[in-house]
N, C-alpha and C. Protein backbone atom coordinates (compact mmCIF):
# COMPACT_ATOMS: atom_id res chain seq x y z
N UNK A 1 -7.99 -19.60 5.44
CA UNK A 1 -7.18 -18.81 4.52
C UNK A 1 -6.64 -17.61 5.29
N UNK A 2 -5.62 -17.25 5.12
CA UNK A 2 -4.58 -16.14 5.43
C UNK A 2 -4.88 -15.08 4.77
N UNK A 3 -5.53 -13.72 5.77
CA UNK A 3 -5.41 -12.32 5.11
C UNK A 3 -4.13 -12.23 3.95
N UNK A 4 -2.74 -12.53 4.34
CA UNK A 4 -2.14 -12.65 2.72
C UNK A 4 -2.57 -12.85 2.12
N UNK A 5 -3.08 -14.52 2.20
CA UNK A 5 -3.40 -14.95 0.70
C UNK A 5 -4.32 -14.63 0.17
N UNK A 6 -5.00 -13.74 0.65
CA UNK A 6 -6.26 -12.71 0.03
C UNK A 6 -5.35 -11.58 -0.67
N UNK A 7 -4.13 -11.49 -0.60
CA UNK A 7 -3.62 -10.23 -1.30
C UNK A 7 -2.94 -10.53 -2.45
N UNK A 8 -2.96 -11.78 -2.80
CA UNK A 8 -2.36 -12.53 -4.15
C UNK A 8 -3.25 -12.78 -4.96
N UNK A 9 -2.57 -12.34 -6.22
CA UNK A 9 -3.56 -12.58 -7.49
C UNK A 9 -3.97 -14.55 -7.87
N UNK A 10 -5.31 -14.84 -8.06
CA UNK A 10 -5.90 -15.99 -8.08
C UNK A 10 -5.25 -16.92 -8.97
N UNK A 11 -4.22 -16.34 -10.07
CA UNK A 11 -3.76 -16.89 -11.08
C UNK A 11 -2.78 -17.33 -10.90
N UNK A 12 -1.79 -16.94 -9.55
CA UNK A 12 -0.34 -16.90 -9.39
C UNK A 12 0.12 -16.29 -9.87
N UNK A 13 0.45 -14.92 -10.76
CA UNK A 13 1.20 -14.26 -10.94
C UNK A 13 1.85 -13.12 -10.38
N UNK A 14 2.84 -13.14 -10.58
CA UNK A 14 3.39 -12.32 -9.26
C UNK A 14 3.14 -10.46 -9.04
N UNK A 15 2.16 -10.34 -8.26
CA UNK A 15 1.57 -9.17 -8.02
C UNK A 15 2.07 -7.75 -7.65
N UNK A 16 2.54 -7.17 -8.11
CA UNK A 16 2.85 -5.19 -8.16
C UNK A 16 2.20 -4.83 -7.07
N UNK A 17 2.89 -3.41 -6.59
CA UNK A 17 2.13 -2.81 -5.21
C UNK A 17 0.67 -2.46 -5.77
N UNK A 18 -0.47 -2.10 -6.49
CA UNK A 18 -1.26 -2.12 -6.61
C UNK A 18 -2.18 -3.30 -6.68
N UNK A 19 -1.54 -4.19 -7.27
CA UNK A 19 -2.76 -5.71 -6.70
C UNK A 19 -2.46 -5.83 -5.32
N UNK A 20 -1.40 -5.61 -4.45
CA UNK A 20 -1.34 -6.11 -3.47
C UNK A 20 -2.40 -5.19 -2.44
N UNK A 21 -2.49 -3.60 -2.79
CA UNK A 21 -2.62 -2.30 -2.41
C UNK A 21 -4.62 -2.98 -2.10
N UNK A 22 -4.96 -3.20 -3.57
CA UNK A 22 -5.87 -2.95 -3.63
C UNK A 22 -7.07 -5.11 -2.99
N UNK A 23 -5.68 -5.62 -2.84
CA UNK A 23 -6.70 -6.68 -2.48
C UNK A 23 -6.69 -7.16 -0.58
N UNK A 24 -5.82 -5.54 0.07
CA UNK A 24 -5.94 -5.67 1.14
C UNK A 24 -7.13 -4.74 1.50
N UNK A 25 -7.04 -3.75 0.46
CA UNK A 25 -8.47 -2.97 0.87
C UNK A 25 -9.65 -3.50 0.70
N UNK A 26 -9.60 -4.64 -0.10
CA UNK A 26 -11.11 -5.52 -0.01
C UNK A 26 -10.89 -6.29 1.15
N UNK A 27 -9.77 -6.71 1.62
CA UNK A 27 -9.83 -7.41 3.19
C UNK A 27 -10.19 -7.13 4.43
N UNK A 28 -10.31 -5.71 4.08
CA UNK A 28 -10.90 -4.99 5.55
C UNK A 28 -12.38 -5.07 5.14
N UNK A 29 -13.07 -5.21 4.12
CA UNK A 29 -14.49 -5.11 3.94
C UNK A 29 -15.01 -6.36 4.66
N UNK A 30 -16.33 -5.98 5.77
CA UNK A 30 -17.18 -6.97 6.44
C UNK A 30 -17.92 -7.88 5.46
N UNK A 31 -17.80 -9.05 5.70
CA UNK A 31 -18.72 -10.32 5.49
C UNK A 31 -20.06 -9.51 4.83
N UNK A 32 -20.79 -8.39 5.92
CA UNK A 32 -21.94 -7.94 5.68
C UNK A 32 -21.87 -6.98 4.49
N UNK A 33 -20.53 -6.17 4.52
CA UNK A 33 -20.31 -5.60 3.47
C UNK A 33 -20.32 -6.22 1.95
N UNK A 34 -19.40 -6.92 1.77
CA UNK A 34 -19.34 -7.81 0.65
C UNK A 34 -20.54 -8.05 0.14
N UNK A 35 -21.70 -8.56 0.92
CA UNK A 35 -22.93 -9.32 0.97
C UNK A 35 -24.07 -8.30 -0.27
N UNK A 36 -23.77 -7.25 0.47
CA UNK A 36 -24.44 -6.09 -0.34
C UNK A 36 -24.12 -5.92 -2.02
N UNK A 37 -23.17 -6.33 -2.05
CA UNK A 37 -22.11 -6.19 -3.67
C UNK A 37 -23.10 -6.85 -4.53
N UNK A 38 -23.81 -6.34 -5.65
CA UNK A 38 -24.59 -6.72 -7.04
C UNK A 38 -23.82 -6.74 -7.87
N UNK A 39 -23.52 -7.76 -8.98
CA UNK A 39 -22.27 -7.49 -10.12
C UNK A 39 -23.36 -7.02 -11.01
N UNK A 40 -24.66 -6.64 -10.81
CA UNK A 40 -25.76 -6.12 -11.64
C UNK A 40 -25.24 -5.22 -11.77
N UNK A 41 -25.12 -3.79 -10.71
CA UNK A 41 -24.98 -2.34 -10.45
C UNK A 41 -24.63 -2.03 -11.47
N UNK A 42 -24.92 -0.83 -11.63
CA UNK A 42 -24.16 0.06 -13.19
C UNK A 42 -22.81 0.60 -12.15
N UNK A 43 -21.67 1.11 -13.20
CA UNK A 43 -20.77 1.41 -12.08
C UNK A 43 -20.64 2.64 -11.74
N UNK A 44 -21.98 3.68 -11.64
CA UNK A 44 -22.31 4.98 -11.05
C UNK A 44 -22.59 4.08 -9.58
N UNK A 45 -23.71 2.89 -9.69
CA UNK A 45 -23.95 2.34 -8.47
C UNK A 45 -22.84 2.13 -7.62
N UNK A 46 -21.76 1.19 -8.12
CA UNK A 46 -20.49 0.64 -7.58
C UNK A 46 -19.92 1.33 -6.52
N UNK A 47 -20.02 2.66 -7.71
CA UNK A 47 -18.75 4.04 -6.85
C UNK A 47 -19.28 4.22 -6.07
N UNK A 48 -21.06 4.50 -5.79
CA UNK A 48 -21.72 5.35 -4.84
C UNK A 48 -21.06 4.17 -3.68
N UNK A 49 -21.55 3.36 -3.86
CA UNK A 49 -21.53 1.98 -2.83
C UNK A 49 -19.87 2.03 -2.67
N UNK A 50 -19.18 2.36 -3.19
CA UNK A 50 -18.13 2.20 -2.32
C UNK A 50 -17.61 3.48 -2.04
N UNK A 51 -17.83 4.59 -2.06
CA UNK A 51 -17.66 5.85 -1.58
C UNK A 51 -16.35 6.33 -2.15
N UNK A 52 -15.38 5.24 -2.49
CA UNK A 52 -13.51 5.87 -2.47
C UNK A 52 -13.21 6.06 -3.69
N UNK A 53 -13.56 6.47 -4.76
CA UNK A 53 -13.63 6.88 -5.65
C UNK A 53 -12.66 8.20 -6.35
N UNK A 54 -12.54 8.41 -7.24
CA UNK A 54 -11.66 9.48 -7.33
C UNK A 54 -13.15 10.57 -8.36
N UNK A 55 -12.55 11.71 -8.34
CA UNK A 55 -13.20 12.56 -9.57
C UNK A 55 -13.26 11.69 -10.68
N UNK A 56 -12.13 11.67 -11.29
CA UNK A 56 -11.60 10.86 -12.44
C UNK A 56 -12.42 9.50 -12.90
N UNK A 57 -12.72 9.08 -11.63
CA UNK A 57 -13.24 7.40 -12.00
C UNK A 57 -12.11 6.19 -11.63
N UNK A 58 -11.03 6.59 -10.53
CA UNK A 58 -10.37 5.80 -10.47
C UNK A 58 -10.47 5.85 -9.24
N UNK A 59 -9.82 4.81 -8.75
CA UNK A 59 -9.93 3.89 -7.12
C UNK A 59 -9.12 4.94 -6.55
N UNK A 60 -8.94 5.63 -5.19
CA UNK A 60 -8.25 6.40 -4.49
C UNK A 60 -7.50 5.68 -2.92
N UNK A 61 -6.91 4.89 -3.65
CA UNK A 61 -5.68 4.23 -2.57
C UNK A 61 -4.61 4.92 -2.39
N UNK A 62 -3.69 4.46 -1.43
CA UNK A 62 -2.42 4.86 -1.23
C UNK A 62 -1.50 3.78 -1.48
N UNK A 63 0.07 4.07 -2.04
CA UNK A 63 0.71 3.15 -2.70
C UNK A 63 0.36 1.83 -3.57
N UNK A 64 -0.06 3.05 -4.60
CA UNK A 64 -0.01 2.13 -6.07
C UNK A 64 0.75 2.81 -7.04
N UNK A 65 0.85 1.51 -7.89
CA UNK A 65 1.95 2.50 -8.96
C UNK A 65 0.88 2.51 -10.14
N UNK A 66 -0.01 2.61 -10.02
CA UNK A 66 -1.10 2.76 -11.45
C UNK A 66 -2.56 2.83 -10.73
N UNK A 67 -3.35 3.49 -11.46
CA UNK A 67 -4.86 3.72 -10.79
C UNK A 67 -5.12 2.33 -11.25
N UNK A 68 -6.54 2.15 -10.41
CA UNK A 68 -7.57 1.11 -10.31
C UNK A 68 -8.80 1.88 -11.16
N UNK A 69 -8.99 1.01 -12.69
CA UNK A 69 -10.30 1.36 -13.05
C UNK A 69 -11.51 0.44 -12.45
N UNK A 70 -12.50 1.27 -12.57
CA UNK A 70 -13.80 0.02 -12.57
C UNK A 70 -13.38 -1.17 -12.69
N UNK A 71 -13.55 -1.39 -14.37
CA UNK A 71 -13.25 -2.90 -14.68
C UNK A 71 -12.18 -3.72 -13.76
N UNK A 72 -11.37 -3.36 -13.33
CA UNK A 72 -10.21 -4.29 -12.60
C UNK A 72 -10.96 -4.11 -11.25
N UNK A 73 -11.30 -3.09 -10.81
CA UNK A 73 -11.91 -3.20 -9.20
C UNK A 73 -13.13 -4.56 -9.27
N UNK A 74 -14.31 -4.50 -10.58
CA UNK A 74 -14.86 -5.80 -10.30
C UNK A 74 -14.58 -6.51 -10.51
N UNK A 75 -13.43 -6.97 -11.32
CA UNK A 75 -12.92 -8.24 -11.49
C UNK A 75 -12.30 -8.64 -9.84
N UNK A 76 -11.72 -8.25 -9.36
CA UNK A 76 -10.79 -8.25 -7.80
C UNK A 76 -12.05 -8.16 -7.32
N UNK A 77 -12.89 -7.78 -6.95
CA UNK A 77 -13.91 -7.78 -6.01
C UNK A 77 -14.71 -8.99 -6.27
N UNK A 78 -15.29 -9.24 -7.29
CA UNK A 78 -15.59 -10.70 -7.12
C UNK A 78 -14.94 -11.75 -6.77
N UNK A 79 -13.46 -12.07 -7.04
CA UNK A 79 -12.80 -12.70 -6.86
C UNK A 79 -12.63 -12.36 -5.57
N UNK A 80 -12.55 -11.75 -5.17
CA UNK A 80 -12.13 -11.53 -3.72
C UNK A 80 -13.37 -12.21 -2.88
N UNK A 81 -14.49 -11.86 -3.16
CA UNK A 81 -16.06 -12.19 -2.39
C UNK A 81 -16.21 -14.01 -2.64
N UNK A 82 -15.28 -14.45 -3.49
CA UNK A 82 -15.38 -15.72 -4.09
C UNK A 82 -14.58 -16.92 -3.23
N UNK A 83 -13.55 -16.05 -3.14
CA UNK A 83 -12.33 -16.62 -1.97
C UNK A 83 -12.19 -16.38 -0.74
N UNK A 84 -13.58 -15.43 -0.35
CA UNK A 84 -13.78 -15.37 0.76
C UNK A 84 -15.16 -16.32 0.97
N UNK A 85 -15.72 -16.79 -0.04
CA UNK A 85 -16.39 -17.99 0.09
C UNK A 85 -17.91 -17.43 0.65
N UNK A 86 -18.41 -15.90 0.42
CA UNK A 86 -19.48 -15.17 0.05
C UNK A 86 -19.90 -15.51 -1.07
């Protein structure tokens, strides 16, 4: 599989700079990284574990046109850990 096609939504629909934004930043995450990911965690855990967090509670990327809540970060993160076949 193609780092792209890690940046496309699983459904085919055609993806905004923020799905694209946010499913290349799960592409840089290590194998070992991923590995660590509990869909148990409460999402105080999540944030700690992923450090990029905003005050707010939203994902702190660059070029998006809408924040990343929780809920959409684990939905994309599993999916992402899924299709990366973790």
């Amino acid at each position: 599989m193609h780092d792209t096609d890690l940046e496309r939504p699983l459904d085919g629909s055609a993806p905004d700079e923020t799905d694209i934004s946010l499913r290349a930043y799960f592409s840089r995450f290590s194998d070992d990284r991923l590995r660590e990911y509990d869909p148990g965690w409460s999402d105080e855990r999540l944030i700690e574990w992923d450090s990029n967090f905003r005050s707010d509670g939203a994902l702190m990327l660059v070029c998006c046109e809408r924040d990343i809540e929780i809920a959409e970060y684990r939905i994309v993160l599993e999916e992402h850990i899924h299709r990366r076949g973790l």
